[in-house]
Protein backbone atom coordinates (compact mmCIF):
# COMPACT_ATOMS: atom_id res chain seq x y z
CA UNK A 1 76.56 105.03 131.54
CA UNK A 2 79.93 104.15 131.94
CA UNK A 3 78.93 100.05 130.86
CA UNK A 4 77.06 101.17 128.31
CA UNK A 5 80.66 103.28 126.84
CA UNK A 6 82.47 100.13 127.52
CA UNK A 7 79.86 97.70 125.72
CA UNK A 8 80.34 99.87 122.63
CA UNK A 9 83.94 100.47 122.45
CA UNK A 10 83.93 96.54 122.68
CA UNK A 11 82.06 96.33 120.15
CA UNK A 12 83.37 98.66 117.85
CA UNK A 13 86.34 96.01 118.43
CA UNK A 14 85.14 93.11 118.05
CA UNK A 15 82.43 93.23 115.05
CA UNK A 16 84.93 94.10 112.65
CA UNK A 17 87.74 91.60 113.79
CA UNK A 18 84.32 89.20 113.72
CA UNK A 19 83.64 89.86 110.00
CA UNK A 20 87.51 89.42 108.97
CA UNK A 21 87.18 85.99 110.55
CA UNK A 22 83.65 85.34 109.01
CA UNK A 23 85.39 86.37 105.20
CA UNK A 24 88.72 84.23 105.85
CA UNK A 25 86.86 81.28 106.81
CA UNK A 26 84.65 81.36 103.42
CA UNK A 27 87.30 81.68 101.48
CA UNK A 28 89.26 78.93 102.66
CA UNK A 29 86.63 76.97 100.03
CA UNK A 30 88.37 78.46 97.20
CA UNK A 31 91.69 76.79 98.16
CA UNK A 32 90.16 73.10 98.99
CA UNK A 33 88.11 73.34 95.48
CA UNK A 34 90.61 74.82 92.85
CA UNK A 35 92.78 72.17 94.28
CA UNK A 36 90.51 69.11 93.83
CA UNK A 37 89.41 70.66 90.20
CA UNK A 38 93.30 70.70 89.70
CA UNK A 39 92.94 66.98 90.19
CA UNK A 40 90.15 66.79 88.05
CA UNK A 41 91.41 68.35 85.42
CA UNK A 42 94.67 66.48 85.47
CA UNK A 43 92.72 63.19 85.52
CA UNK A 44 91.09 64.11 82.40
CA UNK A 45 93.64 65.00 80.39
CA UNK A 46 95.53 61.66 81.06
CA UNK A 47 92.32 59.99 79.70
CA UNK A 48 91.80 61.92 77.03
CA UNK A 49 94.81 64.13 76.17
CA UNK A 50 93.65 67.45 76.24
CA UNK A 51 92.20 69.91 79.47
CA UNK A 52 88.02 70.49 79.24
CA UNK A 53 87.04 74.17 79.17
CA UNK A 54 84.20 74.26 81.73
CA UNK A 55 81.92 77.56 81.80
CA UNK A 56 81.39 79.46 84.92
CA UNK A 57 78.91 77.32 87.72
CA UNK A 58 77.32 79.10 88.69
CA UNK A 59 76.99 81.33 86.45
CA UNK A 60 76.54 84.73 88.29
CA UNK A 61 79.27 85.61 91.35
CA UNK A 62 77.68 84.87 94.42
CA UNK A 63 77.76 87.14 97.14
CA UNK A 64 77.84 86.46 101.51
CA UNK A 65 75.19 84.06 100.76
CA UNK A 66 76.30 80.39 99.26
CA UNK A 67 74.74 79.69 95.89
CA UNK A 68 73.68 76.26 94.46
CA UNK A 69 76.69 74.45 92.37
CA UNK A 70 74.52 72.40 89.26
CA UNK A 71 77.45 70.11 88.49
CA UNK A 72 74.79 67.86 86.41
CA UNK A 73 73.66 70.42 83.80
CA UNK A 74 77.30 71.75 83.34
CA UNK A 75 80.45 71.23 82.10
CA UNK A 76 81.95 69.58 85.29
CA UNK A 77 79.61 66.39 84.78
CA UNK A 78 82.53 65.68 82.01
CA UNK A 79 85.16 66.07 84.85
CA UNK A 80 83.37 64.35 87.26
CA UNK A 81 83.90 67.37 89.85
CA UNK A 82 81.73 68.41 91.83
CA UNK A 83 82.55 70.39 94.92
CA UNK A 84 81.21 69.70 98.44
CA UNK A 85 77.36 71.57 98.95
CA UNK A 86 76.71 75.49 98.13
CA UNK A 87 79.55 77.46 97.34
CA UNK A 88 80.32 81.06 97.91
CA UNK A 89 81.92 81.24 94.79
CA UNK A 90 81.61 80.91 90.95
CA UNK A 91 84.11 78.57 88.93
CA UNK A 92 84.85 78.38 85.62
CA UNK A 93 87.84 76.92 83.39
CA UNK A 94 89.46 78.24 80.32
CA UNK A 95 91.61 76.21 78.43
CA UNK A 96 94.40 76.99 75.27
CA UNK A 97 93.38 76.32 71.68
CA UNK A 98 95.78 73.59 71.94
CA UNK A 99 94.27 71.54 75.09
CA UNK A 100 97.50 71.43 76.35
CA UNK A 101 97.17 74.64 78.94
CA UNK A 102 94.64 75.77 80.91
CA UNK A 103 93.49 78.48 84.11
CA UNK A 104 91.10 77.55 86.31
CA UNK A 105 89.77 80.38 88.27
CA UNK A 106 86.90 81.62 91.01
CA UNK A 107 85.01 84.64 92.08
CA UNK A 108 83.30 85.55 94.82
CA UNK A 109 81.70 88.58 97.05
CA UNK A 110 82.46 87.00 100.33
CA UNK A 111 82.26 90.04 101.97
CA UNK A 112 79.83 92.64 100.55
CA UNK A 113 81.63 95.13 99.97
CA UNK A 114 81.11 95.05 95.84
CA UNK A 115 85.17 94.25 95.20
CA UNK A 116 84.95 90.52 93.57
CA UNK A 117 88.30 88.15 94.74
CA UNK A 118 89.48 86.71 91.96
CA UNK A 119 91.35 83.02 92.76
CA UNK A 120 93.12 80.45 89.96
CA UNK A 121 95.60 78.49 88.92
CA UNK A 122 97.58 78.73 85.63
CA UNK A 123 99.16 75.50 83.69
CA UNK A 124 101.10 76.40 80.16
CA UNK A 125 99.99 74.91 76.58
CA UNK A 126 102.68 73.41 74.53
CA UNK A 127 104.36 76.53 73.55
CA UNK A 128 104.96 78.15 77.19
CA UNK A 129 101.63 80.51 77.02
CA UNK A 130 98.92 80.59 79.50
CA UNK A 131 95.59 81.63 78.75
CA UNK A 132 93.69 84.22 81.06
CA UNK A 133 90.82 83.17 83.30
CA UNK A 134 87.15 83.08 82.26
CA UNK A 135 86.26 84.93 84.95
CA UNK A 136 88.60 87.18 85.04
CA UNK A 137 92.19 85.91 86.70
CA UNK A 138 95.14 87.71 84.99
CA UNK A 139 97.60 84.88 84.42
CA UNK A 140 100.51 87.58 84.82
CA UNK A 141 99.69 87.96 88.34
CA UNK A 142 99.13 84.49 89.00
CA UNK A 143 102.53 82.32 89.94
CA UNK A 144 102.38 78.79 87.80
CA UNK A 145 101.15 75.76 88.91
CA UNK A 146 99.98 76.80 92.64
CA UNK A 147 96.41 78.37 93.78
CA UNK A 148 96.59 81.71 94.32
CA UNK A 149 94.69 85.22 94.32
CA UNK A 150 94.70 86.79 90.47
CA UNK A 151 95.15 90.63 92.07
CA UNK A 152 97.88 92.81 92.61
CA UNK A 153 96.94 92.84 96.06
CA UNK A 154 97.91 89.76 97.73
CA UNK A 155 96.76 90.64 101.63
CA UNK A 156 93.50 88.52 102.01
CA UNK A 157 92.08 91.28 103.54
């Protein structure tokens, strides 16, 4: 009886410090593909001289399970970004009526628990503005020109 106590107060331990892991570690995607879509982005606008919107891929916000990323039948083909297999997260770029600014941003489910994180990165159009996320990102949250969670709470979790 007395193992059997142990066993679960171990347990009551160690499953959730498990599933904090579990959510840090997908998310650490986000990061490594908002900054190679930076990239992209920036490499398209010195060929062409304005940012390319890009609609959300995919186009519902995945949840613990990765989703499939269609970077052929999308807006990213343009970019030539693609990110690396399934993703656990949905990205989409908005950009400023001039082409001169734009926010990339990301949303996810990692963990279940129905409250989507919301990631991005802001650069300013011409006059100074930024433009808000497609999915969602609040630029006035977001600090300029560095990835970053679009909430007011900034504690991963």
């Amino acid at each position: 009886m007395l193992v059997v106590a142990i066993i679960g107060t171990l347990a009551t331990v160690a499953i959730p410090v498990f599933q904090r892991y579990q959510s840090k570690s997908k998310t650490a995607e986000v990061t490594t593909n908002l900054g190679s879509l930076r990239i992209a982005e920036e490499s398209f606008f010195a060929e062409n001289g304005v940012y390319r919107s890009a609609d959300a891929e995919p186009s519902f916000i995945p949840g613990t399970v990765q989703a499939n990323f269609n970077s052929a039948a999308s807006d990213y083909a343009a970019l030539g970004w693609t990110p690396e297999g399934r993703v656990y997260f949905s990205y989409a770029v908005a950009v400023s009526a001039d082409g001169a600014g734009h926010t990339a941003d990301a949303a996810a489910d990692v963990d279940g628990d129905g409250v989507v994180q919301l990631w991005g990165y802001k650069k300013s159009d011409g006059s100074g503005a930024y433009i808000n996320g497609a999915l969602g990102c609040a630029v006035a949250i977001l600090p300029p020109a560095e990835i970053g969670r679009c909430t007011l709470d900034q504690s991963i979790f």
